[in-house]
C-alpha atoms as a PDB file:
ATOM      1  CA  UNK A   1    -165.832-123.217-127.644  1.00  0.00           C
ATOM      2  CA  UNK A   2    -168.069-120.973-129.362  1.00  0.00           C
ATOM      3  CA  UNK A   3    -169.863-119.694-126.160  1.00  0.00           C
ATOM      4  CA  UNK A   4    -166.946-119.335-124.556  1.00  0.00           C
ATOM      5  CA  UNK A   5    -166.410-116.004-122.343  1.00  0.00           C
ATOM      6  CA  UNK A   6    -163.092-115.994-120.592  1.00  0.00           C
ATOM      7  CA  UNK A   7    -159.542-117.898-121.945  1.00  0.00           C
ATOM      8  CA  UNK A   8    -156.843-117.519-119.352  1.00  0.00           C
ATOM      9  CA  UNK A   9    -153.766-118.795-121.089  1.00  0.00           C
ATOM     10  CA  UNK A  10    -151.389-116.293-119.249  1.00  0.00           C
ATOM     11  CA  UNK A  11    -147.482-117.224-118.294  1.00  0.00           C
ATOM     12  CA  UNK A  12    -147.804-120.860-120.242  1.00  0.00           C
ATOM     13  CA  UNK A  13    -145.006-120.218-122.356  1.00  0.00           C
ATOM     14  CA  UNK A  14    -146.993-120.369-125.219  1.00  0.00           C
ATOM     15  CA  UNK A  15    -145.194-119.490-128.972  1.00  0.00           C
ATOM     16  CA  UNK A  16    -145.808-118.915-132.215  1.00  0.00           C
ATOM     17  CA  UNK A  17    -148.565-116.572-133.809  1.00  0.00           C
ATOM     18  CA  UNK A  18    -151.494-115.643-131.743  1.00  0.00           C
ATOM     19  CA  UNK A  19    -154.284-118.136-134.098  1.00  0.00           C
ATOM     20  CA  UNK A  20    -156.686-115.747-136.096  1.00  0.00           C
ATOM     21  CA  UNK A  21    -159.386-118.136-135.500  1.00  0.00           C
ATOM     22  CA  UNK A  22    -159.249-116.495-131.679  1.00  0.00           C
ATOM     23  CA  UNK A  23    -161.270-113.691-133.577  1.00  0.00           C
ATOM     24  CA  UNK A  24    -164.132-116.268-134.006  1.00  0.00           C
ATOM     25  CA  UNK A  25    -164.979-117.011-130.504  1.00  0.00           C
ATOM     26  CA  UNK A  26    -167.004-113.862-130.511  1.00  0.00           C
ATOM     27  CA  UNK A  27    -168.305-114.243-126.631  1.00  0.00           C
ATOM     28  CA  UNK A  28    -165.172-113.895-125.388  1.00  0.00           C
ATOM     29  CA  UNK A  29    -165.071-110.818-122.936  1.00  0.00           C
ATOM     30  CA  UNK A  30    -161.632-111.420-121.347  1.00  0.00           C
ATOM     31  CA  UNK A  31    -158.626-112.439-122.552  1.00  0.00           C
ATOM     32  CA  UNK A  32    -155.224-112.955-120.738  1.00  0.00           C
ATOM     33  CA  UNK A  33    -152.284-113.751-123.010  1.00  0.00           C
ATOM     34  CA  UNK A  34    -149.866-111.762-120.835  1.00  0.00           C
ATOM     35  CA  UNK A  35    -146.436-113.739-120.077  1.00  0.00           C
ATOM     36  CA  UNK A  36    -146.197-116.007-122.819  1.00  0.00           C
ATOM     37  CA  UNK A  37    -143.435-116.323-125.924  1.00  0.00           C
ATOM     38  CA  UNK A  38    -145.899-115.449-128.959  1.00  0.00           C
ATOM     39  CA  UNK A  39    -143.777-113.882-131.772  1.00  0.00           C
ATOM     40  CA  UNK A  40    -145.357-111.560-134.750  1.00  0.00           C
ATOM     41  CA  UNK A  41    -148.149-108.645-135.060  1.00  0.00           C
ATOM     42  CA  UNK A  42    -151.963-108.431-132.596  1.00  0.00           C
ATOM     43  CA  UNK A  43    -153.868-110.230-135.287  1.00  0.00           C
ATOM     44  CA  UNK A  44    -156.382-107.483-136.434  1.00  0.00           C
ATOM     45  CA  UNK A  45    -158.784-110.555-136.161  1.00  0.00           C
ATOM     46  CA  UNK A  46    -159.412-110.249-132.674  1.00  0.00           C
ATOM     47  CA  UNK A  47    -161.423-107.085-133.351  1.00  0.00           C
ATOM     48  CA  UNK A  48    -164.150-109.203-133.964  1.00  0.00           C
ATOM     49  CA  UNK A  49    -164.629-109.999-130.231  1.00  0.00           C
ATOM     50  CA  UNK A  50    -167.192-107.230-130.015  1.00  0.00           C
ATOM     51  CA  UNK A  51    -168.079-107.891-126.375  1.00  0.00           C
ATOM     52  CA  UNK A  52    -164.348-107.691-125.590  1.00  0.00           C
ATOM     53  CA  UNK A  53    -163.828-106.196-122.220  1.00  0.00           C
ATOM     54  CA  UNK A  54    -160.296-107.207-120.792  1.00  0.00           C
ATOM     55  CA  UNK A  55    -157.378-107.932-122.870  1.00  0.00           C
ATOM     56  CA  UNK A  56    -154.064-108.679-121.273  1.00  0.00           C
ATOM     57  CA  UNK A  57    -150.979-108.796-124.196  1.00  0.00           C
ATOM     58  CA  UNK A  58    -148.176-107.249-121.871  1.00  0.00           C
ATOM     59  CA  UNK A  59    -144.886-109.286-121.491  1.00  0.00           C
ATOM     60  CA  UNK A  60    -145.817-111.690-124.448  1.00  0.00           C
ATOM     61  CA  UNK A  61    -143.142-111.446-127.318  1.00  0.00           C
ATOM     62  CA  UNK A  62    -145.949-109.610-129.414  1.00  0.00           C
ATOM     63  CA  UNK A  63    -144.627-106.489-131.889  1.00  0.00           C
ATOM     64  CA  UNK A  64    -145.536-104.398-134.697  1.00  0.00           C
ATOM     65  CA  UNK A  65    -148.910-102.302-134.362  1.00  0.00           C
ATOM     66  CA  UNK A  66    -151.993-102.700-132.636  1.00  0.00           C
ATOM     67  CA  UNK A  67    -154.476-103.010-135.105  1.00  0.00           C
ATOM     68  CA  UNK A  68    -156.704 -99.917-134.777  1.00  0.00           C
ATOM     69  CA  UNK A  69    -159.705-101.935-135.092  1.00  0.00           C
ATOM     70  CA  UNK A  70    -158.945-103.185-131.682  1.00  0.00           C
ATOM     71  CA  UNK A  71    -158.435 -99.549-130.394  1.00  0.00           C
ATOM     72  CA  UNK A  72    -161.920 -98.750-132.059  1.00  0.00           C
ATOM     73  CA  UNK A  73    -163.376-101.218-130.147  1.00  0.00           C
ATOM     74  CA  UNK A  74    -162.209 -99.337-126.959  1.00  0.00           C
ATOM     75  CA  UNK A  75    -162.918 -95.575-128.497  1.00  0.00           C
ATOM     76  CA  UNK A  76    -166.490 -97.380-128.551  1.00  0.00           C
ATOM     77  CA  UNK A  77    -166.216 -98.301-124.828  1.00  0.00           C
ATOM     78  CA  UNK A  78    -166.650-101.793-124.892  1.00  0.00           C
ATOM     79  CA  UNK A  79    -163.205-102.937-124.539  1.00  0.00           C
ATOM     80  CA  UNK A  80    -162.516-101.309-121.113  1.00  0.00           C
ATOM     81  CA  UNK A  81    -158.661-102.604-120.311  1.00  0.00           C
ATOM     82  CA  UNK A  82    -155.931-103.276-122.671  1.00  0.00           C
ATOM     83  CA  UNK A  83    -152.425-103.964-122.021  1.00  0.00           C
ATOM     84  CA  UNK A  84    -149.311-104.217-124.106  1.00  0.00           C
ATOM     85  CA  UNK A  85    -145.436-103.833-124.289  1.00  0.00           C
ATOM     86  CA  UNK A  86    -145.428 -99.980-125.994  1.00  0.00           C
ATOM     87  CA  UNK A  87    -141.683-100.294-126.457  1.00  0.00           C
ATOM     88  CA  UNK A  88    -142.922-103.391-128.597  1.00  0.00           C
ATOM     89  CA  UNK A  89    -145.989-102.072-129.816  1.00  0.00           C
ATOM     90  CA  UNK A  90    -146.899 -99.073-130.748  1.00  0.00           C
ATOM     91  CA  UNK A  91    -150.162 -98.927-129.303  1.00  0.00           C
ATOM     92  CA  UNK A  92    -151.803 -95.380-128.716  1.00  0.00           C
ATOM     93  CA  UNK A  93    -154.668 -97.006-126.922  1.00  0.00           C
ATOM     94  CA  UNK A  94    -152.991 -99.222-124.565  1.00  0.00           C
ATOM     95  CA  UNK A  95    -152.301 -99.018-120.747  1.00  0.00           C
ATOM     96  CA  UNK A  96    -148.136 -99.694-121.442  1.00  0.00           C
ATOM     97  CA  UNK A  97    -146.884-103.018-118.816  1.00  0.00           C
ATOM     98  CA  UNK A  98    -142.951-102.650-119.060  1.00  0.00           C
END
């Protein structure tokens, strides 16, 4: 799992927290999490995917704040496409998906 560079786990109907441990599968460049049934906060964890380019959150139960070390990771241009609910969570770095 460790080299692992794209997880596409969108509209499974997947609950529950969004696992910190994501953060540690730092080759990941796309993630799609998009249509699922998490509950709770963007761990700030997954700021640790440096080579982060896609990440898909929109539609997915998520709330609270995006962490702003995720949005630093796109003020530094490497994360190139976020998505979120922004009447779910605040997010001033996100492309809103309502």
């Amino acid at each position: 799992l460790k080299s692992l560079e794209m997880l596409r786990a969108a509209d499974n109907e997947l609950s529950g927290l969004i696992p910190t441990d994501l953060g540690k599968l730092t080759k990941l460049e796309y993630v799609y999490l998009e249509d699922n049934n998490f509950s709770g906060e963007i761990p700030p964890e997954l700021a640790e995917l440096t080579k982060l380019k896609t990440m898909h959150l929109h539609n997915s139960g998520l709330s609270g704040n995006m962490p702003p070390e995720i949005c630093n990771l796109k003020d530094q241009f490497f994360l190139i496409e976020l998505t979120a609910d922004c009447t779910e969570v605040i997010c001033d770095c996100c492309a809103c998906d309502n």
